[in-house]
N, C-alpha and C. Protein backbone atom coordinates (compact mmCIF):
# COMPACT_ATOMS: atom_id res chain seq x y z
N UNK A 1 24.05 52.09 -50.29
CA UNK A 1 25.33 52.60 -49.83
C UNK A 1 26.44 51.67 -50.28
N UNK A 2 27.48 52.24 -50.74
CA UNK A 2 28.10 51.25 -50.93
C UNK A 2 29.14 50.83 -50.03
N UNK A 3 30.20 49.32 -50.40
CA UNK A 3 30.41 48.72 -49.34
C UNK A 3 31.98 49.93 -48.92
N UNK A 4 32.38 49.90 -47.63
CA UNK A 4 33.02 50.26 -46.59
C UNK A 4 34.63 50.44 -47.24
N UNK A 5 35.10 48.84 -48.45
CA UNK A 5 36.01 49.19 -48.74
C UNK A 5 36.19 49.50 -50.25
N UNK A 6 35.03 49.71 -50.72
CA UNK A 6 34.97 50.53 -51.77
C UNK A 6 35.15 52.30 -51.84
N UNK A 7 34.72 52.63 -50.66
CA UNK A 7 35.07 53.98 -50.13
C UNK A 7 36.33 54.77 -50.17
N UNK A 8 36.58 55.73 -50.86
CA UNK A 8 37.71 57.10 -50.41
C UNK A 8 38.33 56.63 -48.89
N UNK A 9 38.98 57.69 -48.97
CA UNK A 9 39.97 57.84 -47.39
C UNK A 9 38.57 59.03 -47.08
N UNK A 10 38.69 59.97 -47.91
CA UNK A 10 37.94 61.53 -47.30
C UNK A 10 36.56 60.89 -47.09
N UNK A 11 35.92 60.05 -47.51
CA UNK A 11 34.34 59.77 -47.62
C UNK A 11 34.25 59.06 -46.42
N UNK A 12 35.14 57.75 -46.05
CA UNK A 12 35.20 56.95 -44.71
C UNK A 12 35.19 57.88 -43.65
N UNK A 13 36.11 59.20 -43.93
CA UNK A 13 36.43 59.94 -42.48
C UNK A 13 35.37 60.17 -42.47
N UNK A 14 34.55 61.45 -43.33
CA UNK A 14 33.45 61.83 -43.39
C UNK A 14 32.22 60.86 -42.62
N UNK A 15 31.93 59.91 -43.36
CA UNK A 15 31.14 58.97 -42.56
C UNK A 15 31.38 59.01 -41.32
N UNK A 16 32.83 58.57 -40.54
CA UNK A 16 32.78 57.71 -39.21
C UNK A 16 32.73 59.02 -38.57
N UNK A 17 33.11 60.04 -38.51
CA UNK A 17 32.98 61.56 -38.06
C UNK A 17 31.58 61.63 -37.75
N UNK A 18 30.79 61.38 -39.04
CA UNK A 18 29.41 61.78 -38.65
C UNK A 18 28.55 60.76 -37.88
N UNK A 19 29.01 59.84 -37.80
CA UNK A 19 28.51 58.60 -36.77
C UNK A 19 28.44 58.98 -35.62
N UNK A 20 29.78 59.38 -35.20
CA UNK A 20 30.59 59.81 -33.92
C UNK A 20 29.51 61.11 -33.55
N UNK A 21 29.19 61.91 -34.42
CA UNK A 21 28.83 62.58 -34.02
C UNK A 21 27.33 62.97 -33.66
N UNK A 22 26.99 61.43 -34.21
CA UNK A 22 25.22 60.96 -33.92
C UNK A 22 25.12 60.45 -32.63
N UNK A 23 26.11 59.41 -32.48
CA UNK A 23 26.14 58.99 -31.24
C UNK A 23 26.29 60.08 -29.97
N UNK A 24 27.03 60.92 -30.29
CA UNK A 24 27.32 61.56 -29.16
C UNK A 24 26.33 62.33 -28.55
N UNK A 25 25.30 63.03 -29.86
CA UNK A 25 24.42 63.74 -29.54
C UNK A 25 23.13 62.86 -28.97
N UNK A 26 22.91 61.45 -29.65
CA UNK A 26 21.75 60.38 -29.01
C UNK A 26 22.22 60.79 -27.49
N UNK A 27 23.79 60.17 -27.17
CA UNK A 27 24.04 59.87 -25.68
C UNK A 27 23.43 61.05 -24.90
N UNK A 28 23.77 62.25 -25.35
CA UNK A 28 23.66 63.64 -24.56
C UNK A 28 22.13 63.91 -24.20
N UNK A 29 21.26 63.44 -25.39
CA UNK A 29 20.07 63.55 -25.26
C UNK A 29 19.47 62.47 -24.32
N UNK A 30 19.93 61.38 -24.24
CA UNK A 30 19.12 60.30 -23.44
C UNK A 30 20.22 60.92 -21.50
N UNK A 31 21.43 61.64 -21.38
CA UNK A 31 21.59 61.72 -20.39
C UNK A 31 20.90 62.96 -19.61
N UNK A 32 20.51 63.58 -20.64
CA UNK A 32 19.75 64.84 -20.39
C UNK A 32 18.17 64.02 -20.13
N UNK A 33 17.79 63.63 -20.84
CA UNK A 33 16.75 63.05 -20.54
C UNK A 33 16.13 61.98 -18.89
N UNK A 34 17.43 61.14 -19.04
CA UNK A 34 17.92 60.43 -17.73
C UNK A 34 18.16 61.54 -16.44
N UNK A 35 18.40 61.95 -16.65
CA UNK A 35 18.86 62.90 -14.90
C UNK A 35 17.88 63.06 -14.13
N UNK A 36 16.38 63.56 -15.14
CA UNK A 36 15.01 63.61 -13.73
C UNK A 36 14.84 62.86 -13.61
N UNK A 37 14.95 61.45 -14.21
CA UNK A 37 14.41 60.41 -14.03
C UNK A 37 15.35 59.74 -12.54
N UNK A 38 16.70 60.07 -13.03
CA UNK A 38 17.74 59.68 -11.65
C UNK A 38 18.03 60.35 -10.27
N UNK A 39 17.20 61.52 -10.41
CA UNK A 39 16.94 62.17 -9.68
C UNK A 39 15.12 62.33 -8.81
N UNK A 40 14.39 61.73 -9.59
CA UNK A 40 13.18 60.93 -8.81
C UNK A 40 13.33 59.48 -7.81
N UNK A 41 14.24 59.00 -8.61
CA UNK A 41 14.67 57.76 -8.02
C UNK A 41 15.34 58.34 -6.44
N UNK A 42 16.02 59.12 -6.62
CA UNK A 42 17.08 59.57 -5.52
C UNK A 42 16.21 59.77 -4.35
N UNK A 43 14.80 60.81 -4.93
CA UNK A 43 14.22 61.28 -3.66
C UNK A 43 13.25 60.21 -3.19
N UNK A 44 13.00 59.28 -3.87
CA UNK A 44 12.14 58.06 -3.95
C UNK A 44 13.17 57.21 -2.95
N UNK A 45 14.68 57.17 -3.31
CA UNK A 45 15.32 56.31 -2.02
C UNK A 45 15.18 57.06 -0.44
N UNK A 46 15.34 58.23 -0.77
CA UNK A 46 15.56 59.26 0.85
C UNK A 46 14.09 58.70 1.39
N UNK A 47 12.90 59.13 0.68
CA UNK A 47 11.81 58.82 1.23
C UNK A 47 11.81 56.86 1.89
N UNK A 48 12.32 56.49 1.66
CA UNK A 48 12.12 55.28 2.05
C UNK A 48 13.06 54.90 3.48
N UNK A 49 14.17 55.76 3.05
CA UNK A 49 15.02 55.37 4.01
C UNK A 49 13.78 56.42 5.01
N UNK A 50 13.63 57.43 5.02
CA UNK A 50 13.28 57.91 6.49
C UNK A 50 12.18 56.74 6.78
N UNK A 51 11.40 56.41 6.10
CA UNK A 51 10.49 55.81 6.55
C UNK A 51 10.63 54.48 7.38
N UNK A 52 11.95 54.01 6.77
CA UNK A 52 12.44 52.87 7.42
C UNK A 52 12.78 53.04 8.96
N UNK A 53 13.83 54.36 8.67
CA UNK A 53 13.65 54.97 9.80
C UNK A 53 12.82 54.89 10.95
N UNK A 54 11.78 55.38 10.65
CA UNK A 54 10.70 56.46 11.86
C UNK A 54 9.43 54.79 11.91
N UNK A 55 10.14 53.78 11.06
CA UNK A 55 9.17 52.55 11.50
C UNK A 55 10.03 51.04 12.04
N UNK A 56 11.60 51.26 11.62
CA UNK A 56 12.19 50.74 12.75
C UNK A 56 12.08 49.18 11.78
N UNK A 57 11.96 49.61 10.22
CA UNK A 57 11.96 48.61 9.97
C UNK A 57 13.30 48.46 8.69
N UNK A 58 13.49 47.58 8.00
CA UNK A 58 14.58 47.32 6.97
C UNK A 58 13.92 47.13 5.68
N UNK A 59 12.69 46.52 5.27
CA UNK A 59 12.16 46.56 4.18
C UNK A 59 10.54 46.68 4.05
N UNK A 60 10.11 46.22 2.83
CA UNK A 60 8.98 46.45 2.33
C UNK A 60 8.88 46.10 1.08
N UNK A 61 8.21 45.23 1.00
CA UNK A 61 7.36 44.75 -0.17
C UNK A 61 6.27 44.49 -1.15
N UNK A 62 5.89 44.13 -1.90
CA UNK A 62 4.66 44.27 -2.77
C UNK A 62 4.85 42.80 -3.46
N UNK A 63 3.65 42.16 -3.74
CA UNK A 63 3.98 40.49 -4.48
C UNK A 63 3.61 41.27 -6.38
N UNK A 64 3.17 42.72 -6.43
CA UNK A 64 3.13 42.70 -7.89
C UNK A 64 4.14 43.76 -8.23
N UNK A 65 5.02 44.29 -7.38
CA UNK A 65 5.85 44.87 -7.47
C UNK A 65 7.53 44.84 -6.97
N UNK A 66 7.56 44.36 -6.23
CA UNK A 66 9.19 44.00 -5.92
C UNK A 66 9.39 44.20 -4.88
N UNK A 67 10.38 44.40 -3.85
CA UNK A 67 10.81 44.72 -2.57
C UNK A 67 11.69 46.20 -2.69
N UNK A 68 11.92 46.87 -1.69
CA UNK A 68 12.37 47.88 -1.43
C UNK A 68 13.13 47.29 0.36
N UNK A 69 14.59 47.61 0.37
CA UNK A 69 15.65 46.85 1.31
C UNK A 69 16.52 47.60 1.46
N UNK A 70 16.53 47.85 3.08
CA UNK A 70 18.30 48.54 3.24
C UNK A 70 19.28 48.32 2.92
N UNK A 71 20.16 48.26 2.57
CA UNK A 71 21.61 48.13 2.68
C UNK A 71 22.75 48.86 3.02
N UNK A 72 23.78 48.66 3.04
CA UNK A 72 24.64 49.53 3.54
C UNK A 72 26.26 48.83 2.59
N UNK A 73 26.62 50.39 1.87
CA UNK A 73 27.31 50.52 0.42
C UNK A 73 28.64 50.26 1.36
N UNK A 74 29.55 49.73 1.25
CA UNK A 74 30.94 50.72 1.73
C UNK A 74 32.40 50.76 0.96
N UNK A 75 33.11 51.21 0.90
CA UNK A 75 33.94 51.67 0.19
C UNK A 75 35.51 52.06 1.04
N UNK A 76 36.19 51.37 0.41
CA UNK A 76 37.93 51.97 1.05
C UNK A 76 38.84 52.74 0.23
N UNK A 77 39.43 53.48 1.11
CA UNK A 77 39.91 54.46 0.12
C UNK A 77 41.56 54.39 0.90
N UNK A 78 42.62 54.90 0.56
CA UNK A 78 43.74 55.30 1.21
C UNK A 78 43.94 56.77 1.45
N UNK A 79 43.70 57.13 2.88
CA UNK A 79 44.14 58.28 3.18
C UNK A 79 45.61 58.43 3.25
N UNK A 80 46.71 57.95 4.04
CA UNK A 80 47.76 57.70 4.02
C UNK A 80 48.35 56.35 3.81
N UNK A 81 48.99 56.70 2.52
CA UNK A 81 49.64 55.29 1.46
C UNK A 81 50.99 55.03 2.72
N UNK A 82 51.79 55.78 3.14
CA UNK A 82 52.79 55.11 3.97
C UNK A 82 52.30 54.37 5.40
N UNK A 83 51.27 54.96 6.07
CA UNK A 83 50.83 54.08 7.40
C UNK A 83 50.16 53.09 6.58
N UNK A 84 49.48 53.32 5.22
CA UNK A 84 48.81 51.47 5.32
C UNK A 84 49.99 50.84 4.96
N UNK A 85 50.81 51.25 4.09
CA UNK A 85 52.45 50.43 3.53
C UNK A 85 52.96 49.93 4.79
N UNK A 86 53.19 50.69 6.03
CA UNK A 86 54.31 50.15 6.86
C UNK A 86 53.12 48.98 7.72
N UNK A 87 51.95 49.08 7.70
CA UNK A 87 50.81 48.19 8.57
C UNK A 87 51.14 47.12 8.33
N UNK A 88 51.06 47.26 6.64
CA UNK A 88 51.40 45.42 5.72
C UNK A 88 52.40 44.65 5.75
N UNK A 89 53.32 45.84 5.71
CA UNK A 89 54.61 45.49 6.28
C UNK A 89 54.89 44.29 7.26
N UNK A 90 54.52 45.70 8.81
CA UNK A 90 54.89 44.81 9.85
C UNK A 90 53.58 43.86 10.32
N UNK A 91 52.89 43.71 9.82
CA UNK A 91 51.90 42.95 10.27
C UNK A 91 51.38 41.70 8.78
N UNK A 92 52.56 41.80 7.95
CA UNK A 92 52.59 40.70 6.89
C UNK A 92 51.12 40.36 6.40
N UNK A 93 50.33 41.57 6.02
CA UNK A 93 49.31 41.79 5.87
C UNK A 93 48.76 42.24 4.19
N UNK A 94 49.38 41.59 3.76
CA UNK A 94 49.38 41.79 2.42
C UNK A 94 48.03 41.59 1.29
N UNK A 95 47.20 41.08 2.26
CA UNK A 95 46.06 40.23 1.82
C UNK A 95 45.33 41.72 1.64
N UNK A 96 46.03 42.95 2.49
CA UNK A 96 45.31 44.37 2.27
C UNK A 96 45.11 45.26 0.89
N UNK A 97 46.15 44.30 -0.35
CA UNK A 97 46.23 45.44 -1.05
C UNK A 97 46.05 44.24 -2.40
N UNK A 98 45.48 45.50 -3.54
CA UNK A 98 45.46 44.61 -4.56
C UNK A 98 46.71 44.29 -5.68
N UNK A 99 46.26 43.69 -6.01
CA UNK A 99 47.69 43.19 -6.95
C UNK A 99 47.55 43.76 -8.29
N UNK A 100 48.20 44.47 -8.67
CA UNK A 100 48.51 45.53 -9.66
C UNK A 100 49.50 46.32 -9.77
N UNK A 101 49.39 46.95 -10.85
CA UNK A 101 50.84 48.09 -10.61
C UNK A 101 50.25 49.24 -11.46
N UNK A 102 51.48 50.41 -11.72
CA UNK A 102 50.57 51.61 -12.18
C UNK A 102 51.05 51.20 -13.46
N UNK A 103 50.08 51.74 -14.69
CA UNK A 103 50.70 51.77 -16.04
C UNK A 103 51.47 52.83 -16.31
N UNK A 104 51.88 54.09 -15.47
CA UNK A 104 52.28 55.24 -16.03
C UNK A 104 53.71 55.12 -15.61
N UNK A 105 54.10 54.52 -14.15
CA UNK A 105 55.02 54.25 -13.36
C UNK A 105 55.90 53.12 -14.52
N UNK A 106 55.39 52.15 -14.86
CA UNK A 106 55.57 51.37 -15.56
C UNK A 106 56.14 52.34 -17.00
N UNK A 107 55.55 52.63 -17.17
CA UNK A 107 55.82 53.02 -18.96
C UNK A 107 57.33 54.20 -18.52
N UNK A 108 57.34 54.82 -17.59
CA UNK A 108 58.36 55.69 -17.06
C UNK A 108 59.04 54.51 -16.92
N UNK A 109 59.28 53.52 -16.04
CA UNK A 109 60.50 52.75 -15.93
C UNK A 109 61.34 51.87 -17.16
N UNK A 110 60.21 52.14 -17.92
CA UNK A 110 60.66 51.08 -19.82
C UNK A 110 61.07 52.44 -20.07
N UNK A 111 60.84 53.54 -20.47
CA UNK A 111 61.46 54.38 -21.03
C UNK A 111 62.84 54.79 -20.76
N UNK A 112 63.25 54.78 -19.47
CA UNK A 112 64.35 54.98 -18.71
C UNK A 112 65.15 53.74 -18.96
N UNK A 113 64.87 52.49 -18.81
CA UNK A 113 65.74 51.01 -18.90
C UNK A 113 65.80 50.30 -20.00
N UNK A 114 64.80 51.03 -20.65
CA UNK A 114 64.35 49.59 -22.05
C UNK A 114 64.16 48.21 -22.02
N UNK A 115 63.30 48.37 -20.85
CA UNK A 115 63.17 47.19 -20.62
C UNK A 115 61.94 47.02 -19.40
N UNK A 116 61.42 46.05 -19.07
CA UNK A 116 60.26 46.17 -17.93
C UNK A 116 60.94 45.99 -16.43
N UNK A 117 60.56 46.13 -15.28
CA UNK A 117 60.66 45.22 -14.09
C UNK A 117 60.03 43.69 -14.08
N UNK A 118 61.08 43.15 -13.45
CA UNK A 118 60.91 41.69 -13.21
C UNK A 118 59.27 41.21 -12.85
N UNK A 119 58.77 40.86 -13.90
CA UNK A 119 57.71 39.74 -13.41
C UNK A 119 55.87 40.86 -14.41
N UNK A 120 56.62 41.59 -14.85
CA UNK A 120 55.86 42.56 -15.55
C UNK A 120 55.30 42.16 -17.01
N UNK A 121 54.39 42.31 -17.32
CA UNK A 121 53.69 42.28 -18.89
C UNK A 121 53.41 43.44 -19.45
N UNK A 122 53.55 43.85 -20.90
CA UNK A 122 53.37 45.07 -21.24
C UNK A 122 52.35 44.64 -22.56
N UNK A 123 51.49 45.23 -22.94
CA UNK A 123 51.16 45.21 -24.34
C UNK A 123 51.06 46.22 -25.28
N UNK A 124 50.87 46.63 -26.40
CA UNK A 124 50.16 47.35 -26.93
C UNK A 124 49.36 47.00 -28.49
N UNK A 125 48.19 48.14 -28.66
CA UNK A 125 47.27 47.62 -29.79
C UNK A 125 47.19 48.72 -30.73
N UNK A 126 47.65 48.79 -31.80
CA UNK A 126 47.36 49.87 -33.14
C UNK A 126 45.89 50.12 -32.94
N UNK A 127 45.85 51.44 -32.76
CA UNK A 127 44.58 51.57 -33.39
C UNK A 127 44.26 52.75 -34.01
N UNK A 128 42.78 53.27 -34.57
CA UNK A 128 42.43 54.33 -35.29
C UNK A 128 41.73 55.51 -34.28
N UNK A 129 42.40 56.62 -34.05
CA UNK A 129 41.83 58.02 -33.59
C UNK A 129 41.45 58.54 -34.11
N UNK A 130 39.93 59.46 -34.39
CA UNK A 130 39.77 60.13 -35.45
C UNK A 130 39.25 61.56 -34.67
N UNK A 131 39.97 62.60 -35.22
CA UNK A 131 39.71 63.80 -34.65
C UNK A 131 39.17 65.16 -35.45
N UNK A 132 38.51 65.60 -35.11
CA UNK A 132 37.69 66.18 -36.14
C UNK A 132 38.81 67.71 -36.19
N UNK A 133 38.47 68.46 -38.02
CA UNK A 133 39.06 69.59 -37.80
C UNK A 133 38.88 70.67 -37.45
């Protein structure tokens, strides 16, 4: 094969098109493939949890196989953005929220000012999209 920048414009597209389009089909096939497998696992966790359950216990182990252990996942979400806003507020509770900002909010306020808000970083990176016809 020859090298990459010895190549056409039409022959490179051609190529990276058809890459793109190997990959995509590997991925599809290994997620298709993956799902019973992630879905044995699933009923393989339920079964354990009842069992933990109905024996009142938290784990179980094997010395040639591994442990199997409860845990408990949890997750926060914002139902209402103004009661947690005014909480932080008045209760100087700031330690509640993460430090970030939106990029879209952001890119709306440079478009409008030409310019960022105070204390803000912006970047951007050229790059190549390739879209098939």
């Amino acid at each position: 094969m020859a090298k990459v920048a010895e190549l056409d414009d039409v022959s490179l597209l051609k190529i990276f098109i058809g890459l793109r389009d190997k990959r995509s089909r590997r991925k599809a096939a290994y997620d298709a493939d993956d799902v019973g497998d992630k879905h044995k696992q699933n009923k393989i966790e339920t079964e354990f949890l009842r069992r933990f359950n109905e024996r009142g216990i938290d784990n179980v182990s094997s010395r040639e196989f591994g442990t199997a252990y409860r845990a408990t996942r949890s997750s926060a979400t914002v139902a209402d953005w103004e009661a947690v806003l005014n909480h932080v507020k008045e209760h100087d509770a700031w330690e509640l929220l993460e430090r970030r900002v939106s990029k879209g909010a952001i890119q709306q306020y440079r478009d409008v000012h030409d310019d960022l808000p105070p204390g803000v970083s912006w970047s951007e990176a050229q790059v190549i999209n390739f879209r098939r016809k």
